[in-house]
N, C-alpha and C. Protein backbone atom coordinates (compact mmCIF):
# COMPACT_ATOMS: atom_id res chain seq x y z
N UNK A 1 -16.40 -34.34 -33.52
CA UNK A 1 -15.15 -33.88 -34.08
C UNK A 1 -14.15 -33.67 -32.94
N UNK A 2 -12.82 -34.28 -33.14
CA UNK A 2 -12.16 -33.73 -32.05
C UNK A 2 -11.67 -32.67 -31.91
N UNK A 3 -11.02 -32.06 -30.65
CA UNK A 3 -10.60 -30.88 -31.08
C UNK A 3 -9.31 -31.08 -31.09
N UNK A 4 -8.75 -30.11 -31.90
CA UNK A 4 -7.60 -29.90 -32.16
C UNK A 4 -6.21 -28.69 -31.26
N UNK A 5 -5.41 -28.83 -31.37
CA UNK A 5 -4.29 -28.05 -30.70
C UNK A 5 -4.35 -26.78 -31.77
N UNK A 6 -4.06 -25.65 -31.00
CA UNK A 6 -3.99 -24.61 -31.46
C UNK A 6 -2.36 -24.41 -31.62
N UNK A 7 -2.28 -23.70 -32.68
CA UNK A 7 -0.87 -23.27 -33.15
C UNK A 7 -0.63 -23.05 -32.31
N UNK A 8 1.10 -22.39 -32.35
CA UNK A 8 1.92 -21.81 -31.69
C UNK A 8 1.50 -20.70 -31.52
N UNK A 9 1.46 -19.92 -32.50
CA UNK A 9 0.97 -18.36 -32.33
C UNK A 9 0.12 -17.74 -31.92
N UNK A 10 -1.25 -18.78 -31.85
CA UNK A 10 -2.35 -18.11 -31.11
C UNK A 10 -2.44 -18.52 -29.62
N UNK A 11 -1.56 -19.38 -29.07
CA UNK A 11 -1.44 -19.73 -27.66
C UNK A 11 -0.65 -18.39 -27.54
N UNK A 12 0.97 -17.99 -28.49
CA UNK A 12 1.58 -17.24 -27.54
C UNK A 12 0.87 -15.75 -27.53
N UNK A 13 -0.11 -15.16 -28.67
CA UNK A 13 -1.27 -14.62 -28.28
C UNK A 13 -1.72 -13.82 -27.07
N UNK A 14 -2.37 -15.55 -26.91
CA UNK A 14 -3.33 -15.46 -25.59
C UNK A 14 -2.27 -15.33 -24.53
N UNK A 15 -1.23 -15.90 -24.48
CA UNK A 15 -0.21 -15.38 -22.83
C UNK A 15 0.11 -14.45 -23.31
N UNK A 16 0.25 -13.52 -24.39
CA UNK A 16 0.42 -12.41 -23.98
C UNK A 16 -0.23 -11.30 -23.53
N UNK A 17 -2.07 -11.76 -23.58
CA UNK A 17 -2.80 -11.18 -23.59
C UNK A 17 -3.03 -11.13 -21.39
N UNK A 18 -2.62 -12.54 -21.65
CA UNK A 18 -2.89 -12.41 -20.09
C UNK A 18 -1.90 -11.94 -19.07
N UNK A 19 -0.62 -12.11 -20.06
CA UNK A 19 0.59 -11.13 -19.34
C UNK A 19 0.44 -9.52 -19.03
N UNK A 20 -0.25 -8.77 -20.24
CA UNK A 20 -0.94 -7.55 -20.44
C UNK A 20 -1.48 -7.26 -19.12
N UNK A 21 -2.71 -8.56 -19.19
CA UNK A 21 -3.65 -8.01 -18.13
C UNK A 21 -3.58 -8.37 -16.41
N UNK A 22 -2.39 -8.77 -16.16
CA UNK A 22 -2.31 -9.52 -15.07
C UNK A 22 -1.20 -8.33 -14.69
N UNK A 23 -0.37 -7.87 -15.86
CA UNK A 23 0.47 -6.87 -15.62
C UNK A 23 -0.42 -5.13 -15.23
N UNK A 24 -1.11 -5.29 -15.59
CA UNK A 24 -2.48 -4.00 -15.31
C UNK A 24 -3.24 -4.52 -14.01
N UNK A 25 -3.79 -5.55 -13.74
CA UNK A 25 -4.29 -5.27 -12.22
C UNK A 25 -2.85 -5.33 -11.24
N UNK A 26 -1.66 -5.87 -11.65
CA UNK A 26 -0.44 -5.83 -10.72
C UNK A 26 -0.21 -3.58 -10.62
N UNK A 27 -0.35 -3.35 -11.29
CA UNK A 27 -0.15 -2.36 -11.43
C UNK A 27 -1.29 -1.50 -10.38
N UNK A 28 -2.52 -1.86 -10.79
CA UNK A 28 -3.49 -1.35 -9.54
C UNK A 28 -3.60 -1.69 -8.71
N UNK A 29 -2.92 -2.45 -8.31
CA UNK A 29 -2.82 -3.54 -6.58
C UNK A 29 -1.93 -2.32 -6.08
N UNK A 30 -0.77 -1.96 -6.79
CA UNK A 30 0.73 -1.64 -6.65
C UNK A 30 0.01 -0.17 -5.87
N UNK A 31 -1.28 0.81 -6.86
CA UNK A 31 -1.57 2.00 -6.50
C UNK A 31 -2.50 1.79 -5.23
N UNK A 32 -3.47 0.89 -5.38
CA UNK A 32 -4.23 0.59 -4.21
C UNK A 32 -3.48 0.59 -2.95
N UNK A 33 -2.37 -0.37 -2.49
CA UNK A 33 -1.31 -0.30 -1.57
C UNK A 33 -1.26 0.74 -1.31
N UNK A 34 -0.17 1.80 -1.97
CA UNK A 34 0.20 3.26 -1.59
C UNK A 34 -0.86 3.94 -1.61
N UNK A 35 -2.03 3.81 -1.88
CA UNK A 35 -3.32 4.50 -1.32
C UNK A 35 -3.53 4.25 0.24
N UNK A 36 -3.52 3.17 -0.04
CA UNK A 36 -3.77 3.04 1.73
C UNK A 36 -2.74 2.82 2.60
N UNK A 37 -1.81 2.77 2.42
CA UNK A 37 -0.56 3.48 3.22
C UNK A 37 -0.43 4.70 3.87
N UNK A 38 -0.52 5.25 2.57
CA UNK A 38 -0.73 6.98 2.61
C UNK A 38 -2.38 6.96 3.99
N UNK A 39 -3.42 6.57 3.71
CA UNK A 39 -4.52 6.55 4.36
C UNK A 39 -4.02 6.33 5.74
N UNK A 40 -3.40 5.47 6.07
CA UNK A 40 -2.96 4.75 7.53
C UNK A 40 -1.97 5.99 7.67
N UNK A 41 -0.86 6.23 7.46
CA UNK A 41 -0.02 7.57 7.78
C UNK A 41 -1.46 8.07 7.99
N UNK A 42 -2.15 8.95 7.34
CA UNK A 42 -2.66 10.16 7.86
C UNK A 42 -3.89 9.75 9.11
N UNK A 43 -4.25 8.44 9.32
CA UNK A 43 -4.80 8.11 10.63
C UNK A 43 -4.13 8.04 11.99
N UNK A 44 -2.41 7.92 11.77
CA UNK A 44 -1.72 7.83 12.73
C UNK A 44 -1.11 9.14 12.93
N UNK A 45 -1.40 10.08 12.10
CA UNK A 45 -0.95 11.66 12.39
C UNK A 45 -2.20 11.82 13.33
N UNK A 46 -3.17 11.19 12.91
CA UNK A 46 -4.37 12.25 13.60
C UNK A 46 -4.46 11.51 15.04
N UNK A 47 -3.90 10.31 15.29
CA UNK A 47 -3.89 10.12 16.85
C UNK A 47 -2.90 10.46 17.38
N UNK A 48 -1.90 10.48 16.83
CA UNK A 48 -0.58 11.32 17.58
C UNK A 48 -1.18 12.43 17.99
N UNK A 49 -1.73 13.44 17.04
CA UNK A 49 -2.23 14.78 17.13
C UNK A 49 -3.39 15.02 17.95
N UNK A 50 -4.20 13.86 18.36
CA UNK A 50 -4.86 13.94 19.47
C UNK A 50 -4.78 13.06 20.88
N UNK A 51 -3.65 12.62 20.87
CA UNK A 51 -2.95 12.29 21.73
C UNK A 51 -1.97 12.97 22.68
N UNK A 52 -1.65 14.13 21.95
CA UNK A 52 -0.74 15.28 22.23
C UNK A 52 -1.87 16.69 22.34
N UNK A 53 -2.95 16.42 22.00
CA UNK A 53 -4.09 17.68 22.61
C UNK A 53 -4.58 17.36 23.66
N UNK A 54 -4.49 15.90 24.08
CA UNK A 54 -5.39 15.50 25.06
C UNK A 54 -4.08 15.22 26.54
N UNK A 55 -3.02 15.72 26.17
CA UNK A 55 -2.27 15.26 27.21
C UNK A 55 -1.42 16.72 27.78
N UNK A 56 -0.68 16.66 28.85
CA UNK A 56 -0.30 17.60 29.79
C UNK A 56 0.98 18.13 28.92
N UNK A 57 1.28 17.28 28.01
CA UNK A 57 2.37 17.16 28.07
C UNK A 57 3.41 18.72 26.98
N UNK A 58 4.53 18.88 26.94
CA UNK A 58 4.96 20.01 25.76
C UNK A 58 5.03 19.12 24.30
N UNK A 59 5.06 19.81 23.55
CA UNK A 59 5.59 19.48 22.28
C UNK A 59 7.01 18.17 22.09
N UNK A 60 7.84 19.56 22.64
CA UNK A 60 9.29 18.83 22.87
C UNK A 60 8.97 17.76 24.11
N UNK A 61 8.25 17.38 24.85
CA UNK A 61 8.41 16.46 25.74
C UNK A 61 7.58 15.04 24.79
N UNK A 62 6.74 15.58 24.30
CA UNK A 62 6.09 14.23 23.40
C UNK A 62 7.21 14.26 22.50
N UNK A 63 7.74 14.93 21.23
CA UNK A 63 8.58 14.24 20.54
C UNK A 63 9.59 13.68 21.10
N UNK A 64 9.97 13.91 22.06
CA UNK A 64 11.44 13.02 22.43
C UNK A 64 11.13 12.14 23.10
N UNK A 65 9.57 11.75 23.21
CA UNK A 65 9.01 10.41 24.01
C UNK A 65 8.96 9.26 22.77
N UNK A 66 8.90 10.15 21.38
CA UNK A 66 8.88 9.25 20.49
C UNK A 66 9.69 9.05 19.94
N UNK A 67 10.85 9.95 19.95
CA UNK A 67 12.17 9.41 19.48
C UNK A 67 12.64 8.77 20.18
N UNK A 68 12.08 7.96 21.81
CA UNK A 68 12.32 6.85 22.46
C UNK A 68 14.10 7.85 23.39
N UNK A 69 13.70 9.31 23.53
CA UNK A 69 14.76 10.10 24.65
C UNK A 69 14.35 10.70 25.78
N UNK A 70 12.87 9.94 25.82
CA UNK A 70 12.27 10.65 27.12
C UNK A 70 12.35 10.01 28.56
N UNK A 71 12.10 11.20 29.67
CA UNK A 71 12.40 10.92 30.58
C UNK A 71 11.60 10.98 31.26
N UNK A 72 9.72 10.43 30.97
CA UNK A 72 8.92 10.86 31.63
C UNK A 72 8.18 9.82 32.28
């Protein structure tokens, strides 16, 4: 038997079904990202923060090394 073409309606259906679901993992990609964004920020606080325990240096002399006003 051959097969036959499916209506109109049950193709537009199915793309909408996959619009749904393509629109839902876009959506968890979207949170995954800012998960690990957020993750990387708080790995680069914690080497700043031990970068600045482990060094001679003041407070005010490291931040204005990183606001690129230092004179050291």
């Amino acid at each position: 038997m051959a097969r036959g073409k499916m209506d109109v309606a049950t193709r537009l259906e199915r793309q909408e079904k996959k619009i749904i679901k393509m629109t839902d993992e876009l959506e968890q990609a979207k949170e995954e990202y800012k998960r690990l964004q957020e993750e990387k920020k708080k790995d680069d606080i914690r080497k700043i923060t031990d970068a600045y325990f482990k060094s001679k240096r003041t407070l005010d002399e490291v931040l204005d090394f990183l606001k690129g006003k230092a004179n050291i």
